[in-house]
C-alpha atoms as a PDB file:
ATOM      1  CA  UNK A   1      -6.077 -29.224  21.214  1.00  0.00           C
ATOM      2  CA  UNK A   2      -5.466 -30.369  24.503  1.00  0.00           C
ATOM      3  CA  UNK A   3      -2.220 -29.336  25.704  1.00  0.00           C
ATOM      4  CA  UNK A   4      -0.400 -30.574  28.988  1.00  0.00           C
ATOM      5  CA  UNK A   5       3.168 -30.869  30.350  1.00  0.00           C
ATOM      6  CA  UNK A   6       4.180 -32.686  33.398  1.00  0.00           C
ATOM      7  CA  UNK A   7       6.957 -34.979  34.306  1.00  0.00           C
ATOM      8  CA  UNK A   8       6.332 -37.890  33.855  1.00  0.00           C
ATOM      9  CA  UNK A   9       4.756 -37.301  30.726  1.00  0.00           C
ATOM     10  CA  UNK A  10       0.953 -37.175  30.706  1.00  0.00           C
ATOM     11  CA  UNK A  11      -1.294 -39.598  29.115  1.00  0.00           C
ATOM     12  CA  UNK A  12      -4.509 -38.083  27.464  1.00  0.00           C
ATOM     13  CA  UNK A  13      -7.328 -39.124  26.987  1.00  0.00           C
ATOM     14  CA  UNK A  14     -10.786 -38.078  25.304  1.00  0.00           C
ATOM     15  CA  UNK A  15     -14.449 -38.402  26.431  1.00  0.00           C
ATOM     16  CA  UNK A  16     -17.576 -37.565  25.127  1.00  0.00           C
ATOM     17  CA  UNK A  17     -20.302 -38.056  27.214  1.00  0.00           C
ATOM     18  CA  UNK A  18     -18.365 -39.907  29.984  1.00  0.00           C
ATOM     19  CA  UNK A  19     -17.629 -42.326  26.947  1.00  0.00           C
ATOM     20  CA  UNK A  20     -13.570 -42.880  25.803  1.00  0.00           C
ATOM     21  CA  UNK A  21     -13.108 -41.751  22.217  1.00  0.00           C
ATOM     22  CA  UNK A  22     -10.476 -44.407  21.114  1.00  0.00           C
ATOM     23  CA  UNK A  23      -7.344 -43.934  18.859  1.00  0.00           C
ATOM     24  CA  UNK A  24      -7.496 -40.145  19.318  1.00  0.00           C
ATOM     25  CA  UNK A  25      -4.340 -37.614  20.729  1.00  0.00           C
ATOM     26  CA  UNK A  26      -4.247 -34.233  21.842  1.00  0.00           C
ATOM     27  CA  UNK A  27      -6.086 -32.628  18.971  1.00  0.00           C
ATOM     28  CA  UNK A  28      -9.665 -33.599  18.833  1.00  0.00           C
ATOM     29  CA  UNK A  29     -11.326 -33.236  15.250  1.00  0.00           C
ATOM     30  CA  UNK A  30     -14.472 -34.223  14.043  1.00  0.00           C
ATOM     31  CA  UNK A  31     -15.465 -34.530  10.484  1.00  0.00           C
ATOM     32  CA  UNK A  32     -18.390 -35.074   9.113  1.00  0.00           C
ATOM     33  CA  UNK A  33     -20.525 -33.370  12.153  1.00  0.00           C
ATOM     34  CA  UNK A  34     -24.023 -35.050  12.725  1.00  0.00           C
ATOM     35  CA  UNK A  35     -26.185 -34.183  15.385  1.00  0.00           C
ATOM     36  CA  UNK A  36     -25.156 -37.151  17.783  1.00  0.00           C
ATOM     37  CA  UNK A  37     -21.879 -35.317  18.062  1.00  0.00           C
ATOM     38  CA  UNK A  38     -23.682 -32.779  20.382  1.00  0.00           C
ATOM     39  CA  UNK A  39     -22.538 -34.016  23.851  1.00  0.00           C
ATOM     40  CA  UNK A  40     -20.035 -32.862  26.607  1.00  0.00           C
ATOM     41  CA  UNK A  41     -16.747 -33.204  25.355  1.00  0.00           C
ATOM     42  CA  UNK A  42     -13.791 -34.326  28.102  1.00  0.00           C
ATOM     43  CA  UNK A  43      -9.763 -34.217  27.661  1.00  0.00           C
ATOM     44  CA  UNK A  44      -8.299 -36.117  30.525  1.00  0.00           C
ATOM     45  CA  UNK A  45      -4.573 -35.788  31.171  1.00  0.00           C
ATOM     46  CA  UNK A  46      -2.948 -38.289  33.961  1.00  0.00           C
ATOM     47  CA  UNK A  47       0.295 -39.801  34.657  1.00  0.00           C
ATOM     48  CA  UNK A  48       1.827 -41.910  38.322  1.00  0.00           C
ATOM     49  CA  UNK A  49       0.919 -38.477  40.109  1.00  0.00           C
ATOM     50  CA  UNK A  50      -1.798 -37.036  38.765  1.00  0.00           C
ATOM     51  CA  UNK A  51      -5.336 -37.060  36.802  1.00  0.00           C
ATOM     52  CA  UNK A  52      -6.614 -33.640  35.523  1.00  0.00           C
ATOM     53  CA  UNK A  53      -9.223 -32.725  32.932  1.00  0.00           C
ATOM     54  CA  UNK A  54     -11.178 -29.593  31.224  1.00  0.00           C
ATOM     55  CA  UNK A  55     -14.598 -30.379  29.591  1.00  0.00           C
ATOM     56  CA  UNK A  56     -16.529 -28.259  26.538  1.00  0.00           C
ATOM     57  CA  UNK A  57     -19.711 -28.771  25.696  1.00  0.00           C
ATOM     58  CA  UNK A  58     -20.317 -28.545  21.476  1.00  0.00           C
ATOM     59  CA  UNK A  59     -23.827 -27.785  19.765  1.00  0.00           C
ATOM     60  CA  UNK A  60     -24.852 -28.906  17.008  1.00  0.00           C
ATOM     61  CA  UNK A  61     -27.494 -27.024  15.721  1.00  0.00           C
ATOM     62  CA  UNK A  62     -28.088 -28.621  11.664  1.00  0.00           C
ATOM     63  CA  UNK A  63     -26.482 -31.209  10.225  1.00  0.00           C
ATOM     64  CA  UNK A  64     -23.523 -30.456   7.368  1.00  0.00           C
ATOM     65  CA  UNK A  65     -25.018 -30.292   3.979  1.00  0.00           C
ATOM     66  CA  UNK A  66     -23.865 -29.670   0.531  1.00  0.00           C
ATOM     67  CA  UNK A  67     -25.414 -27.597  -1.713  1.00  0.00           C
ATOM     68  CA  UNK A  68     -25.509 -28.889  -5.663  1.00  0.00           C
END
């Protein structure tokens, strides 16, 4: 999760790859993981005063499979 406080409130926002994830809140989940979801991963908090963000970078070695 991406957790903030500020007054105002803060807005946040998710990246991946300098791209906005849409429709998404604090908590970032990803199901289903493929190997395009390898990237740098961005949560950007702002509101009238401020912008701030922390980045993670996820690896995605194999693909999910199920075995039958």
């Amino acid at each position: 999760p991406c957790v903030v406080v500020g007054k105002p409130q803060p807005t946040i926002k998710w990246f991946k790859d300098s791209i906005e994830l849409e429709k998404i809140n604090e908590n970032l989940t990803l199901d289903y993981i493929e190997k395009t979801d390898h990237g740098l991963y961005k949560c950007q908090a702002s509101n009238e005063y401020t912008t701030t963000n922390i980045s993670t970078f996820i690896v995605v070695e194999s693909e999910l499979f199920w075995l039958t």
